[in-house]
C-alpha atoms as a PDB file:
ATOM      1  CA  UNK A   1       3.539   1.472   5.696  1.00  0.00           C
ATOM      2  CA  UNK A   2       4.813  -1.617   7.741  1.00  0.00           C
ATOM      3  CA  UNK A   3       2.923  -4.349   9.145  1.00  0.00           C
ATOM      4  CA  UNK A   4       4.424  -6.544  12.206  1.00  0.00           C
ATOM      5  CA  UNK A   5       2.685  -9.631  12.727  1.00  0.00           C
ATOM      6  CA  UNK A   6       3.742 -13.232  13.692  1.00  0.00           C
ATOM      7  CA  UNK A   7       5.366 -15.604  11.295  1.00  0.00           C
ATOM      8  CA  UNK A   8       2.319 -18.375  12.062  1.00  0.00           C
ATOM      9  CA  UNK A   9      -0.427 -15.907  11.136  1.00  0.00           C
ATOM     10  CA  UNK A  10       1.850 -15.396   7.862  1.00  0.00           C
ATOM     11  CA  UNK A  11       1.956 -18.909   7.011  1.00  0.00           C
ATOM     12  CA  UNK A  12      -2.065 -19.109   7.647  1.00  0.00           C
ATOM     13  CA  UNK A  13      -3.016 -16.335   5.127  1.00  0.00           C
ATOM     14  CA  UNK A  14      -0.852 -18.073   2.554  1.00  0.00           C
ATOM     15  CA  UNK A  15      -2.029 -21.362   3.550  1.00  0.00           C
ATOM     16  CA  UNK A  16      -5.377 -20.007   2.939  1.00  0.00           C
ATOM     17  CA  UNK A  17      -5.592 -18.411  -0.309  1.00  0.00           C
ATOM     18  CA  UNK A  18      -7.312 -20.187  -3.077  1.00  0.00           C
ATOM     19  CA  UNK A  19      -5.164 -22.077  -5.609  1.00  0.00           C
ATOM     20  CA  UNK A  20      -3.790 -19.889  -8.037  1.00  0.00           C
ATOM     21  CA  UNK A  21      -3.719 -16.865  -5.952  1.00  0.00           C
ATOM     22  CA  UNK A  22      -0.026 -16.492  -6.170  1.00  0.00           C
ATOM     23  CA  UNK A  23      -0.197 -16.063  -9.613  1.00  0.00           C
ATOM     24  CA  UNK A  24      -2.723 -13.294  -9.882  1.00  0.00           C
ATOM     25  CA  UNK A  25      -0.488 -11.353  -7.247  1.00  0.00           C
ATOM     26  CA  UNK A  26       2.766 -11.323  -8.903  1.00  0.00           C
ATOM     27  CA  UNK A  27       0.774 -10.507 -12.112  1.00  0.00           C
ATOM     28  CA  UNK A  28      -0.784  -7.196 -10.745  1.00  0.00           C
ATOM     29  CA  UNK A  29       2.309  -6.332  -9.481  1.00  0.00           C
ATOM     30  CA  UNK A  30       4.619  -7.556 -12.185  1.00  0.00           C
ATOM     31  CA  UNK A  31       7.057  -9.692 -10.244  1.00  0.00           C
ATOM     32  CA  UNK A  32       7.648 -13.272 -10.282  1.00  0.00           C
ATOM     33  CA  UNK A  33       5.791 -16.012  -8.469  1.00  0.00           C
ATOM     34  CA  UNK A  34       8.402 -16.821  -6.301  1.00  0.00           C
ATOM     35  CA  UNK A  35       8.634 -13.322  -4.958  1.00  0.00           C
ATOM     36  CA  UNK A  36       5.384 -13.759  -3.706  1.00  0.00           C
ATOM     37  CA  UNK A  37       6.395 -16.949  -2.086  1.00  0.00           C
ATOM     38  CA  UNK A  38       9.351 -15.397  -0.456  1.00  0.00           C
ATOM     39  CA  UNK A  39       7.219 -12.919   0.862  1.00  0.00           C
ATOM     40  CA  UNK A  40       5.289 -15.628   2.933  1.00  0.00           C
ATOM     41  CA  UNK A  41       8.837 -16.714   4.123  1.00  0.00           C
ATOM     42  CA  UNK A  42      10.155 -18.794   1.244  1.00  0.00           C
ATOM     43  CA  UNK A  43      13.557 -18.741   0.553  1.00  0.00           C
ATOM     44  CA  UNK A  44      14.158 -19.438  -3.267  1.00  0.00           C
ATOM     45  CA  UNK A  45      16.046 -15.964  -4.076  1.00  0.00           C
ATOM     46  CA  UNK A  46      17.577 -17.331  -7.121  1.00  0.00           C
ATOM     47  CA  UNK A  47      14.462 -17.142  -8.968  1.00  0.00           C
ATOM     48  CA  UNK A  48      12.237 -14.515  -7.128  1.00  0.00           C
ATOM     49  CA  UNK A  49      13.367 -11.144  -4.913  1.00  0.00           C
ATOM     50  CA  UNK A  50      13.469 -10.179  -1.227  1.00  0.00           C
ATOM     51  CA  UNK A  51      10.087  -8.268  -0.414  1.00  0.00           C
ATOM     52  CA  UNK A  52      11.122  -6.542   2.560  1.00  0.00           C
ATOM     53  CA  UNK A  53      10.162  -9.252   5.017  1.00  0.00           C
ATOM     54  CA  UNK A  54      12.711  -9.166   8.323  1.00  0.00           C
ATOM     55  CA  UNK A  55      11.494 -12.145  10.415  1.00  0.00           C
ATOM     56  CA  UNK A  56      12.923 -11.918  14.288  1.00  0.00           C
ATOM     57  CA  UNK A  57      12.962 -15.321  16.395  1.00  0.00           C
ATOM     58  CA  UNK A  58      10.560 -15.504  19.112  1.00  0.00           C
ATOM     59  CA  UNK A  59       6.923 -17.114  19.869  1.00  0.00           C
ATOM     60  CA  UNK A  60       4.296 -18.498  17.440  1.00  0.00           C
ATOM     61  CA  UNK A  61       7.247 -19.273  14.910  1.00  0.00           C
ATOM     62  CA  UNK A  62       9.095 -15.469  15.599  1.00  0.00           C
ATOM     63  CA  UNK A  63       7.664 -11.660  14.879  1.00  0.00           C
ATOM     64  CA  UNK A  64       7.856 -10.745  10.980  1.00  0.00           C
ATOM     65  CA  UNK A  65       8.254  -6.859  10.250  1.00  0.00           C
ATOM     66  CA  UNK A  66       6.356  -6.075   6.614  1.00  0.00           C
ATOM     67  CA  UNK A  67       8.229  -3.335   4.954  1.00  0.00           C
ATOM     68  CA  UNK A  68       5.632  -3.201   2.406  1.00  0.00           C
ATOM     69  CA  UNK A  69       2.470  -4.616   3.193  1.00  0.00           C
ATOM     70  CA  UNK A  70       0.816  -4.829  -0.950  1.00  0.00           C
ATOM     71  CA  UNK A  71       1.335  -8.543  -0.852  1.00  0.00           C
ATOM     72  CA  UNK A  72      -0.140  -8.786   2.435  1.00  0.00           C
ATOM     73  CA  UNK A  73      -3.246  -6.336   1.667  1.00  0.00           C
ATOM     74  CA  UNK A  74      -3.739  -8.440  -1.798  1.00  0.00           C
ATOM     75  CA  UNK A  75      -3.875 -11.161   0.261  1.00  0.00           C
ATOM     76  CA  UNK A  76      -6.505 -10.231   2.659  1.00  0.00           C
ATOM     77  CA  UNK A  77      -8.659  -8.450  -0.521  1.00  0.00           C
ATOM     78  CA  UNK A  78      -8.804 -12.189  -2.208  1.00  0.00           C
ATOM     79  CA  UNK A  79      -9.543 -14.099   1.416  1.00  0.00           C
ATOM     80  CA  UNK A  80     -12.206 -11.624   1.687  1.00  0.00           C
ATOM     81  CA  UNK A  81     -13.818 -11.709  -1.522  1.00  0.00           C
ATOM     82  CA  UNK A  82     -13.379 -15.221  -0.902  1.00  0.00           C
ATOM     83  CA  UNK A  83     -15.207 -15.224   2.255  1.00  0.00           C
ATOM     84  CA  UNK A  84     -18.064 -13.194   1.050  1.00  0.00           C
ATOM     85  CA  UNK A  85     -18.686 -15.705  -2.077  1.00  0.00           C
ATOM     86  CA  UNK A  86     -19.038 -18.541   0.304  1.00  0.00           C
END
């Protein structure tokens, strides 16, 4: 299922996962950490993959289209477990 959201609320849930969070993703999912980085719009594809992330220009830092949102849903899942513990 896709996802379109903007490339600012992107950065935000990244910016807001706990430390370490990166790691537990790419372990359930068996990919490397820098995957998981590209998929909140790094750009090191020399030692992690494309994720299926097309990012258009436009406002709040441009529209990105999520191919596959498991990333993103991990994401969320940890913020709110994270949010419930506090």
């Amino acid at each position: 299922m896709t996802k379109t959201i903007t490339f600012n609320e992107l950065r935000r849930i990244k910016d807001s996962l706990p430390s370490g969070s990166m790691g537990v993703i790419a372990d359930k999912l068996n990919v490397t950490v820098q995957t998981v980085r590209n998929y909140f719009g790094g750009s090191n594809y020399e030692y992690g993959k494309n994720c299926g992330i097309h990012i258009e220009p436009g406002p709040d830092g441009g529209i990105v289209i999520l191919d596959d949102t498991q990333i993103y849903d991990m994401a969320i899942e940890i913020l709110e477990k994270q949010n419930k513990e506090a």
